[in-house]
N, C-alpha and C. Protein backbone atom coordinates (compact mmCIF):
# COMPACT_ATOMS: atom_id res chain seq x y z
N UNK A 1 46.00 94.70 119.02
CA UNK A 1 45.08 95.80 118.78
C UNK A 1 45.10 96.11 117.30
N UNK A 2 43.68 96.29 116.55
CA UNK A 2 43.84 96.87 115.57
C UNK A 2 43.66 98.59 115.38
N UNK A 3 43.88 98.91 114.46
CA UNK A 3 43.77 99.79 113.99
C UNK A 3 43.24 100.29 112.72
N UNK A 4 41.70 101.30 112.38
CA UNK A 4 41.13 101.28 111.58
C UNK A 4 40.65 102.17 111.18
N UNK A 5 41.31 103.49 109.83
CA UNK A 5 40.91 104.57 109.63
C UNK A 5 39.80 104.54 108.57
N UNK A 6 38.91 105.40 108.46
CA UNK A 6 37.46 105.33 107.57
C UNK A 6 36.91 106.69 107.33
N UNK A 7 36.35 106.59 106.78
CA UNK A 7 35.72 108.37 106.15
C UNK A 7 34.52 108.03 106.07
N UNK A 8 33.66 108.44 106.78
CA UNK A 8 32.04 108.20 106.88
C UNK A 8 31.61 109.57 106.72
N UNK A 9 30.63 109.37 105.29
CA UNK A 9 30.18 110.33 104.80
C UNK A 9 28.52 110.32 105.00
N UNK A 10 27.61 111.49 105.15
CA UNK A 10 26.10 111.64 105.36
C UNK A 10 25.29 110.39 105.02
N UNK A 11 26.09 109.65 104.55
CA UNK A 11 25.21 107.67 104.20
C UNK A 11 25.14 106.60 105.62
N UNK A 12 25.06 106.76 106.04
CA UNK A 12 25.53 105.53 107.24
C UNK A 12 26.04 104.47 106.34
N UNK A 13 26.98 103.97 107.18
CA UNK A 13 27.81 102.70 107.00
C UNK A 13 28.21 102.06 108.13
N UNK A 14 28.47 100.68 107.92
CA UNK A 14 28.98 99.87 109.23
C UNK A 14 30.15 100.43 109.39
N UNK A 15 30.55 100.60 111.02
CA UNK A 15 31.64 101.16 111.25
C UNK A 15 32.89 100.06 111.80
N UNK A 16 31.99 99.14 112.31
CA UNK A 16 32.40 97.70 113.01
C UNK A 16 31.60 96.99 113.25
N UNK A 17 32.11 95.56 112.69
CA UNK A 17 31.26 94.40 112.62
C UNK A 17 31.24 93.60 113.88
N UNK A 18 30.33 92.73 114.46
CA UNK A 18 30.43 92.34 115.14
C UNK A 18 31.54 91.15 115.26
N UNK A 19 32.08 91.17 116.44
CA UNK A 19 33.31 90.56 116.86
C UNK A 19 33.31 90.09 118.53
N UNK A 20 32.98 88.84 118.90
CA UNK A 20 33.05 88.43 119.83
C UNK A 20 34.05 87.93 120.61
N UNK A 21 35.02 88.02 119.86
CA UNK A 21 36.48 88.12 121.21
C UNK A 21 36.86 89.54 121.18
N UNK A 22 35.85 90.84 120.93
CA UNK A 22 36.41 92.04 121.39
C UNK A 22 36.40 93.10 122.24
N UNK A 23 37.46 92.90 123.21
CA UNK A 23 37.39 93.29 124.67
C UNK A 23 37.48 94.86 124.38
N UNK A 24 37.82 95.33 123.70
CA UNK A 24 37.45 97.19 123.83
C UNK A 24 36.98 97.45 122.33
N UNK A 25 36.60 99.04 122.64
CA UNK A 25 36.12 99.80 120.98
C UNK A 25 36.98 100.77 121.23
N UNK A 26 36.86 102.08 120.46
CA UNK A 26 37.25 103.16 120.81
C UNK A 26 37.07 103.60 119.12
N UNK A 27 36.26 104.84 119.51
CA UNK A 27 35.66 105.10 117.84
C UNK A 27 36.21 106.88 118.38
N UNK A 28 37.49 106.76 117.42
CA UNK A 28 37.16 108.62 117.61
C UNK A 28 37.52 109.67 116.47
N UNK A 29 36.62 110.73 116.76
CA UNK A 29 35.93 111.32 115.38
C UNK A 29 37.28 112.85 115.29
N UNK A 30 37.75 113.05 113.89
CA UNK A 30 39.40 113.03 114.13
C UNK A 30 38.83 114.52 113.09
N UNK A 31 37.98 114.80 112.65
CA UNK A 31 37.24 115.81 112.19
C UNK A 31 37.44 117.17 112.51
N UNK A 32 37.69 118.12 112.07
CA UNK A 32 37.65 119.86 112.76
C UNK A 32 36.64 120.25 113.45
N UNK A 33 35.29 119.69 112.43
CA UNK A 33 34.00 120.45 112.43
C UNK A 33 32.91 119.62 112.17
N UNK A 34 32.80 118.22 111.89
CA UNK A 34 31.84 117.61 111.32
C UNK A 34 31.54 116.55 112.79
N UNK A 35 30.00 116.44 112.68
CA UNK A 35 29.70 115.70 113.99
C UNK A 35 29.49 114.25 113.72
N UNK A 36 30.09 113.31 113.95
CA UNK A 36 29.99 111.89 113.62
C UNK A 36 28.65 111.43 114.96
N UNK A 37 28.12 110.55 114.15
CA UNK A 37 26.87 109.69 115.11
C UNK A 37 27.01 108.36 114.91
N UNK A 38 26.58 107.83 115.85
CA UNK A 38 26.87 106.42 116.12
C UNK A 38 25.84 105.56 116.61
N UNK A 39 25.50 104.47 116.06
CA UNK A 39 24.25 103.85 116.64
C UNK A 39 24.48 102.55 116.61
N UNK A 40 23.86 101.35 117.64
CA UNK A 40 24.59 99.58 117.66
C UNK A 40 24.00 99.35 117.19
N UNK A 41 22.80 99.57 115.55
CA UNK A 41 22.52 98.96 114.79
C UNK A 41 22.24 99.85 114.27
N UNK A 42 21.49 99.02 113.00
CA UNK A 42 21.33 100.11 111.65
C UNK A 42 20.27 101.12 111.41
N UNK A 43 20.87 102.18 111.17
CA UNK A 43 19.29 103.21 110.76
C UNK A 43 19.54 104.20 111.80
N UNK A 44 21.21 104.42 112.01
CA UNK A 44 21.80 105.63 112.48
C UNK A 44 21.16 106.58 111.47
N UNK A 45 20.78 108.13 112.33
CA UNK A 45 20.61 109.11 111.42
C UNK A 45 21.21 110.17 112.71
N UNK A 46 21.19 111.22 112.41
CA UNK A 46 21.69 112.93 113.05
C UNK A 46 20.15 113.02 114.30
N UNK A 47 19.32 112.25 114.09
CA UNK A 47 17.97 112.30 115.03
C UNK A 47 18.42 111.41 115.91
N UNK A 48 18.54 110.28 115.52
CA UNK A 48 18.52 109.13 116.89
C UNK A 48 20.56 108.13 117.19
N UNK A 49 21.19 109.04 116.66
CA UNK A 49 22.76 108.29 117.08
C UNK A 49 23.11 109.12 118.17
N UNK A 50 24.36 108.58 118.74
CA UNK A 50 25.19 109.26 119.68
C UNK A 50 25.66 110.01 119.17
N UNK A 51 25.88 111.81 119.54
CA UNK A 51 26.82 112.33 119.03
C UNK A 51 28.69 112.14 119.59
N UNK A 52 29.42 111.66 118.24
CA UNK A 52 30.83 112.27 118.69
C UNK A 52 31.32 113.57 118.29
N UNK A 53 31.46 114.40 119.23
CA UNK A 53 31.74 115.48 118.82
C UNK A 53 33.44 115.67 117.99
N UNK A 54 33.97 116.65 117.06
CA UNK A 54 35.02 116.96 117.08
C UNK A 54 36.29 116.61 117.93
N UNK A 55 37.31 116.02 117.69
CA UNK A 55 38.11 115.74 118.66
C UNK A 55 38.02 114.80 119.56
N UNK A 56 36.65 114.04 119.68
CA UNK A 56 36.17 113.09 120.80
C UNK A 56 36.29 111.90 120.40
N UNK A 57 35.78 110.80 121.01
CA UNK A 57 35.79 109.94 120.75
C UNK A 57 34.54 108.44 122.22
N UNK A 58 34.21 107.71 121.47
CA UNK A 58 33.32 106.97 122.68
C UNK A 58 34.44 105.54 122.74
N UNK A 59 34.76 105.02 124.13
CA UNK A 59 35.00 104.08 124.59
C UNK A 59 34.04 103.28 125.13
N UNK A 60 34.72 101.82 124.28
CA UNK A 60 33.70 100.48 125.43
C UNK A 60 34.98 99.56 125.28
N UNK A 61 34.50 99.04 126.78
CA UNK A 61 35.28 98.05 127.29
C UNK A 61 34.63 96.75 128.05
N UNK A 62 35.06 95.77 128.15
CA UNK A 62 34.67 94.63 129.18
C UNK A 62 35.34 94.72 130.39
N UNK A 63 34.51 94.14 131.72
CA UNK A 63 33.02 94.23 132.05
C UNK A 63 32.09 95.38 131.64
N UNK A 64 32.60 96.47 132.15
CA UNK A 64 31.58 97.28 131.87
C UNK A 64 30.52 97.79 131.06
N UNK A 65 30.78 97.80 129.52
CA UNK A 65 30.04 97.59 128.36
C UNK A 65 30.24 96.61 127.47
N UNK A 66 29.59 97.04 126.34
CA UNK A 66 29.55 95.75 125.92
C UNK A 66 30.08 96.15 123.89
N UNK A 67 31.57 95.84 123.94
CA UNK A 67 32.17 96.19 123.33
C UNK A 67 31.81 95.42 121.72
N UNK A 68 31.60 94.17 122.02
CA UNK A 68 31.17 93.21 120.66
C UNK A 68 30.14 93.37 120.17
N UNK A 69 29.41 94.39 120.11
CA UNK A 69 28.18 94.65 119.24
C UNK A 69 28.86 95.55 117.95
N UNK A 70 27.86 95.45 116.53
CA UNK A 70 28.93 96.07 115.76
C UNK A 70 27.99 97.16 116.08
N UNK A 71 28.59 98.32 114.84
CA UNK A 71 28.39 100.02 115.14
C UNK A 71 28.18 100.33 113.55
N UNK A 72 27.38 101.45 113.80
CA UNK A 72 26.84 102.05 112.69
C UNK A 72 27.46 103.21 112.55
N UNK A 73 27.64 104.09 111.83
CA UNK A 73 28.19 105.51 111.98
C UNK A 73 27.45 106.33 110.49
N UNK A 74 27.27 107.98 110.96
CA UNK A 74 26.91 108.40 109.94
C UNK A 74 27.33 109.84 110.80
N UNK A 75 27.74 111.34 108.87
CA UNK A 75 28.40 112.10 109.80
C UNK A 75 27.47 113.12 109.30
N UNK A 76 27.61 114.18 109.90
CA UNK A 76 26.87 115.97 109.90
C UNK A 76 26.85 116.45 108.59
N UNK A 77 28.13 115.68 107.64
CA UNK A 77 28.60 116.57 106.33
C UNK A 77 29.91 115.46 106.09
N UNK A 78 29.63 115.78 104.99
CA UNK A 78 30.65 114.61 104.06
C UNK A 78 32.47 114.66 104.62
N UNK A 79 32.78 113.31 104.59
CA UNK A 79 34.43 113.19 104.82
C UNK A 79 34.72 113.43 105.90
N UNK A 80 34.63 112.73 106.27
CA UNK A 80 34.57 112.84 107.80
C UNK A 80 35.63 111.92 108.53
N UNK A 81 37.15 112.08 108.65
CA UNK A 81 37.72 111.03 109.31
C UNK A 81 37.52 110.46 110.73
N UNK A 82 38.00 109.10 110.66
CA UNK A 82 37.61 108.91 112.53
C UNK A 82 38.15 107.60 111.90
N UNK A 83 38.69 106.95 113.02
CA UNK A 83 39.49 105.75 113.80
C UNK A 83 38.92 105.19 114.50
N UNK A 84 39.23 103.62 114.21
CA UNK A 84 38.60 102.60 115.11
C UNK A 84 39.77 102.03 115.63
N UNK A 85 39.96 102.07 116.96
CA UNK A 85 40.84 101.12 117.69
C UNK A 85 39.88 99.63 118.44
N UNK A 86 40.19 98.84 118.13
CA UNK A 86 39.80 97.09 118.69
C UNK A 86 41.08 96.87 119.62
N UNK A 87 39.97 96.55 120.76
CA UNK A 87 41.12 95.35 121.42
C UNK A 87 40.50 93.78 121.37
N UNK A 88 41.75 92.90 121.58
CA UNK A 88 40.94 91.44 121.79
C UNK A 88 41.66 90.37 122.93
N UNK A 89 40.52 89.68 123.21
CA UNK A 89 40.90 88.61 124.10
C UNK A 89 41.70 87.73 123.19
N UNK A 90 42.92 87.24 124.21
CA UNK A 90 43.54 86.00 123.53
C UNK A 90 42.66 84.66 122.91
N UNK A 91 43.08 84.32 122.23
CA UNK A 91 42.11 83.11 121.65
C UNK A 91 42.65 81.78 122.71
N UNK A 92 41.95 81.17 123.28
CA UNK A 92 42.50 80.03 124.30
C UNK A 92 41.97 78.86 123.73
């Protein structure tokens, strides 16, 4: 598993690249007060991303979603911490 801290500020930036041996995400927004958004491609804005709220965070996993797409992120107001946890399939 990795582990991946980032500060996404009112710019969108890639949050995670795409990665096809990766069996989970877990993006969570580590913030007091600032609302992180999230979108599986580019041209996240505060109109059309997911909100993570404060304290939250969104999980994907295999089967059920679909964890290897990368992610966009952009936040409410500048400095914004949040963590990316990856999981991965063994390489065979």
């Amino acid at each position: 598993m990795s582990v991946i801290p980032l500060t996404v500020t009112t710019t969108e930036q890639k949050i995670a690249s795409i990665q096809r041996n990766r069996t989970s995400l877990v993006i969570m927004n580590l913030h007091a007060a600032n609302i992180l958004y999230i979108r599986f491609s580019k041209g996240v804005s505060i109109g059309n991303g997911i909100p993570v709220y404060p304290g939250g965070n969104v999980s994907l996993k295999v089967p059920e979603d679909n964890p290897t797409l990368e992610c966009w992120g952009v936040a409410s107001a500048a400095a914004t911490n949040i963590v990316i946890y990856e999981g991965f399939s063994i390489a065979e």
